[in-house]
Protein backbone atom coordinates (compact mmCIF):
# COMPACT_ATOMS: atom_id res chain seq x y z
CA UNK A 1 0.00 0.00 0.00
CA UNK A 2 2.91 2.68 1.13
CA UNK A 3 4.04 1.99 -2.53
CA UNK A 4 0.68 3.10 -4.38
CA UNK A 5 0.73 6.43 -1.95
CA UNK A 6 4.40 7.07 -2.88
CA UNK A 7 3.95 6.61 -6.60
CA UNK A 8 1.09 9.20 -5.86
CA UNK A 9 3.40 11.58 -4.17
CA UNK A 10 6.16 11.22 -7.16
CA UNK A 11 3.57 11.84 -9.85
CA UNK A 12 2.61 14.79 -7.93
CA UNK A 13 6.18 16.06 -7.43
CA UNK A 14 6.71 16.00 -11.50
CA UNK A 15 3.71 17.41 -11.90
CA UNK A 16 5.21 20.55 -10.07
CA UNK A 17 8.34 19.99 -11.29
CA UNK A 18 6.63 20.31 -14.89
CA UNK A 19 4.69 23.03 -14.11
CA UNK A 20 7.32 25.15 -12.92
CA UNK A 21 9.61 24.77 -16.09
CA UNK A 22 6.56 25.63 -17.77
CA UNK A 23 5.72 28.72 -15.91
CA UNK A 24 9.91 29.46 -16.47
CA UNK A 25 9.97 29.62 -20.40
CA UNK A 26 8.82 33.20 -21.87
CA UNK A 27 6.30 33.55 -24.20
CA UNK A 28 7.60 33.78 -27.74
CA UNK A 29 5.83 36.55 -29.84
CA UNK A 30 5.46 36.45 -33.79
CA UNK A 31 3.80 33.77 -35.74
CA UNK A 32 4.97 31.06 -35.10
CA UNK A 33 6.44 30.73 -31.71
CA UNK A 34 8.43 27.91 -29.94
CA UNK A 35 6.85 28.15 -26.76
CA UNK A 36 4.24 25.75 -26.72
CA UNK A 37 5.97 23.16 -28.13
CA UNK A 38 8.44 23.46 -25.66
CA UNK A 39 6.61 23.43 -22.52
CA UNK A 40 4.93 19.98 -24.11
CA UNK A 41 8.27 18.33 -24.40
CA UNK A 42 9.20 19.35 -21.11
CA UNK A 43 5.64 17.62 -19.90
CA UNK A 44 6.45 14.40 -21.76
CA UNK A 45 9.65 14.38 -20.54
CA UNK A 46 8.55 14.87 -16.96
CA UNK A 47 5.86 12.22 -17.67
CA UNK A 48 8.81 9.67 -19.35
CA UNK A 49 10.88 10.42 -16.10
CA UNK A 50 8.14 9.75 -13.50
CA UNK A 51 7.70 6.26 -13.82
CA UNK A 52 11.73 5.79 -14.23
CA UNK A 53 12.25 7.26 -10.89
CA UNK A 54 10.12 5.53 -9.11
CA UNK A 55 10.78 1.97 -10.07
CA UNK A 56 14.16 2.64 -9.49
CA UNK A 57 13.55 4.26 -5.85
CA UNK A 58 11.19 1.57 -5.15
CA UNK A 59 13.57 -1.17 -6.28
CA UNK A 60 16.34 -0.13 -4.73
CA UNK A 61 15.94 2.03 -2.17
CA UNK A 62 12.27 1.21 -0.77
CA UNK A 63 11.83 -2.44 -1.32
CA UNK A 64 12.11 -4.69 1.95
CA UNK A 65 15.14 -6.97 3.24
CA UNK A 66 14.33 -10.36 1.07
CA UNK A 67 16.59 -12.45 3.64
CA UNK A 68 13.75 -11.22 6.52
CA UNK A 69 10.79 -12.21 4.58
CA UNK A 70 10.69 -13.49 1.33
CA UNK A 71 6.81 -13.50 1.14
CA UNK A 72 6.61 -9.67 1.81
CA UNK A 73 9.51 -9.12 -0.28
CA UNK A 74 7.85 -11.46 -2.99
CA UNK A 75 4.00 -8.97 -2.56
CA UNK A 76 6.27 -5.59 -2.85
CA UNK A 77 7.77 -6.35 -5.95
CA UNK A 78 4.78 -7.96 -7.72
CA UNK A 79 2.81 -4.55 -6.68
CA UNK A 80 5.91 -2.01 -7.83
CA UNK A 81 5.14 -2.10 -10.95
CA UNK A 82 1.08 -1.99 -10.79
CA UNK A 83 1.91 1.28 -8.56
CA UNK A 84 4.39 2.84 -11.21
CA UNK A 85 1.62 2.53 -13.96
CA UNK A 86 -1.15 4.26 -11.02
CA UNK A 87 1.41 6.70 -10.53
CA UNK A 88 2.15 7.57 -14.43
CA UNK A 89 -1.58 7.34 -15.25
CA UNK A 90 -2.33 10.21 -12.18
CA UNK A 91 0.52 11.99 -13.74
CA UNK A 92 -1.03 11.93 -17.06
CA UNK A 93 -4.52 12.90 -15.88
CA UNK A 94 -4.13 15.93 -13.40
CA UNK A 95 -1.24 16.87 -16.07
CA UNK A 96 -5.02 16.87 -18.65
CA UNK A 97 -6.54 18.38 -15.95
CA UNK A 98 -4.28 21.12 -15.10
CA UNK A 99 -4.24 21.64 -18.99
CA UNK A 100 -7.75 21.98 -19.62
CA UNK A 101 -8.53 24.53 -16.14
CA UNK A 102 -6.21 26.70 -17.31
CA UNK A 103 -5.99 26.29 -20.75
CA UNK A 104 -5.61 30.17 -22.20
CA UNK A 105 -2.64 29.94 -19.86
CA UNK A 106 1.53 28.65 -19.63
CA UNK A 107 -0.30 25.37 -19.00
CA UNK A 108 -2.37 24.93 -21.22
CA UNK A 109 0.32 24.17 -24.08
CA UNK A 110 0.85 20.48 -22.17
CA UNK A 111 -2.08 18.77 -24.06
């Protein structure tokens, strides 16, 4: 369960992190700015690193002792990677979300 809650948390940390880099890059005037297609790859990029992160944290640095217990051991690795796909599909939809609210906005280039 702790692993669903911190693949939560992470999705909601890139979700800031994106949002900040977006709110960072200037609006481009002209015709054919640069802008939007910038803050979009930054989004996808978040949304690519996400899931990377926290597989790796929860591998490595999260997942219990398997000498201690192999059974628990066994249940927190068969549920890592159900909680990295939760945690890269609440990415993607408060990252719509977000998009859509405030769409005449710097986030509203994400989707």
């Amino acid at each position: 369960m702790t692993s669903y809650i911190i693949s939560v948390i992470s999705a909601a940390f890139f979700i800031l992190i994106a949002a900040l880099i977006s709110n960072v890059i200037q609006f481009e005037g002209g015709t054919n700015p640069k802008d939007p297609k910038k803050r979009k790859m930054w989004f996808w990029i978040m949304a690519i690193i996400n899931p990377v992160v926290f597989f790796v944290l929860g591998a490595f640095v999260l997942a219990p002792v398997a000498d201690d217990d192999q059974m628990v051991y066994d249940a927190y690795m068969a549920a890592l990677p159900i909680a990295t796909a939760v945690g890269f599909v609440v990415y993607i939809l408060v990252g719509f979300i977000l998009s859509k609210m405030f769409k005449n906005g710097k986030l509203g280039n994400w989707f």
